[in-house]
Protein backbone atom coordinates (compact mmCIF):
# COMPACT_ATOMS: atom_id res chain seq x y z
CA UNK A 1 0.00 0.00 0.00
CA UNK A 2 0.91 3.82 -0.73
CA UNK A 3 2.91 5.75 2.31
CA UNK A 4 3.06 8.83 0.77
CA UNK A 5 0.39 11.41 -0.49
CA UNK A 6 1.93 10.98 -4.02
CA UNK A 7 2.31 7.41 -3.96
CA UNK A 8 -1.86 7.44 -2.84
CA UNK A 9 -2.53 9.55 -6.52
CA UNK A 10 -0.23 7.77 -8.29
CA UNK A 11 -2.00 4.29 -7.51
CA UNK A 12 -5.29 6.54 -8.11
CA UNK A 13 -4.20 7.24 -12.12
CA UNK A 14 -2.58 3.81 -12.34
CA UNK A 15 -6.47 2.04 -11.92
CA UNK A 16 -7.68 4.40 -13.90
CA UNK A 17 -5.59 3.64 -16.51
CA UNK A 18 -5.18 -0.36 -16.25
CA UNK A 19 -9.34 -0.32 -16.68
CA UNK A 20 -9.12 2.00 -19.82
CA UNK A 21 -6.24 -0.21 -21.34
CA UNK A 22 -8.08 -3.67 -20.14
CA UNK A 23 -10.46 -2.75 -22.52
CA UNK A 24 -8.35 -2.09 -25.28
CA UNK A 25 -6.62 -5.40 -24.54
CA UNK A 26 -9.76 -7.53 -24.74
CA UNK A 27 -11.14 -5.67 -27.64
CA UNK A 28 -7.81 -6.33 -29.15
CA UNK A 29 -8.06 -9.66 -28.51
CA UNK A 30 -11.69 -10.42 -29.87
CA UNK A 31 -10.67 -8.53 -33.35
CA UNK A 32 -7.53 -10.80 -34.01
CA UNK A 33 -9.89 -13.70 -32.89
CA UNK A 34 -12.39 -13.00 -35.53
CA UNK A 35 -9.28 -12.07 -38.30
CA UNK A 36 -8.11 -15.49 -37.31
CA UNK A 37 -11.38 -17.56 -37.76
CA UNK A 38 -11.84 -15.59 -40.46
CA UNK A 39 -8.86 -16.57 -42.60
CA UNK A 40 -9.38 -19.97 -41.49
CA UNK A 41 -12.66 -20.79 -42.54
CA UNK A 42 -13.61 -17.71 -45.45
CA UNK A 43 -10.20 -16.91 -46.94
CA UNK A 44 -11.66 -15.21 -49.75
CA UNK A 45 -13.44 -12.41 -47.76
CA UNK A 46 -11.35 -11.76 -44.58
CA UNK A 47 -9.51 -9.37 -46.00
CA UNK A 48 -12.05 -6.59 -43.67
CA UNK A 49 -11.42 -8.44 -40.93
CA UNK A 50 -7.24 -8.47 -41.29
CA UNK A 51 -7.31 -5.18 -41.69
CA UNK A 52 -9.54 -3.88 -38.91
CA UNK A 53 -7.12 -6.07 -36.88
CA UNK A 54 -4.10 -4.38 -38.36
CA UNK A 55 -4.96 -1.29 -37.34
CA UNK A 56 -6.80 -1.85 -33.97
CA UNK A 57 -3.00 -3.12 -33.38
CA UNK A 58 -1.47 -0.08 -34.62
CA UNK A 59 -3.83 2.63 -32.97
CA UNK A 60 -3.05 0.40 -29.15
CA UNK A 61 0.64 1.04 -29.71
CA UNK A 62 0.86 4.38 -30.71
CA UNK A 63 -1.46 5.33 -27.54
CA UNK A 64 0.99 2.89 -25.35
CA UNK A 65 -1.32 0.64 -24.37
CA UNK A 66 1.00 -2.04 -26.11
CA UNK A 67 4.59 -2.05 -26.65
CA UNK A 68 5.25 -1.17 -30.37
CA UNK A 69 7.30 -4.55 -31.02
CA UNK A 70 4.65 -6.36 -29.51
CA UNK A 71 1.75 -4.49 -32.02
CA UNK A 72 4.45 -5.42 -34.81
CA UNK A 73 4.84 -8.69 -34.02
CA UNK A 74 0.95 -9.89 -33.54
CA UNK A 75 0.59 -8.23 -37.42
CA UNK A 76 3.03 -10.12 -38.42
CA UNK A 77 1.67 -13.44 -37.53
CA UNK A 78 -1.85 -12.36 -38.76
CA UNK A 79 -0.40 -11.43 -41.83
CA UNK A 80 1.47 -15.09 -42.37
CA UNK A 81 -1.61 -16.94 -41.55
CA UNK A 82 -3.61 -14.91 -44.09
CA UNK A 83 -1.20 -14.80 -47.05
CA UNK A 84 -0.87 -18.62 -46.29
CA UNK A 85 -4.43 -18.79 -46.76
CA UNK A 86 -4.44 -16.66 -49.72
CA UNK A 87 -2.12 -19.09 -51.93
CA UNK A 88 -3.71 -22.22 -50.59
């Protein structure tokens, strides 16, 4: 628990902030859910779905809610699975 005054405001903002990014996350996580089944099941039209996910990934890590590398690397393997899909 907080001693200080500051310490008490700082855990204040940090709560505030972990249940606006917990959000994020999960909506994050449903949209590269649906790219997923998506590209698995209608590879023809998932393109929408690949690219909402693409940029809900983008748009966390430019407001920090995910580390940039992180955003990169989770398009990455979206992006594999799909063009995989696409030449099948």
């Amino acid at each position: 628990m907080p001693n200080t005054k500051s310490a008490k405001k700082d855990l204040l903002t940090s709560e505030r902030n972990r249940l606006r990014n917990q959000s994020v996350k999960s909506r994050l996580k449903t949209v590269r859910t649906k790219a997923l089944v998506s590209v698995k099941t209608d590879a023809a039209n998932s393109e929408a779905a690949v690219k909402l996910a693409l940029k809900e990934f983008d748009v966390a890590a430019t407001k920090g809610i995910i580390h940039p590398n992180t955003a990169a690397r989770r398009k990455s393997r979206l992006m594999k699975r799909y063009n995989a899909a696409q030449q099948a």
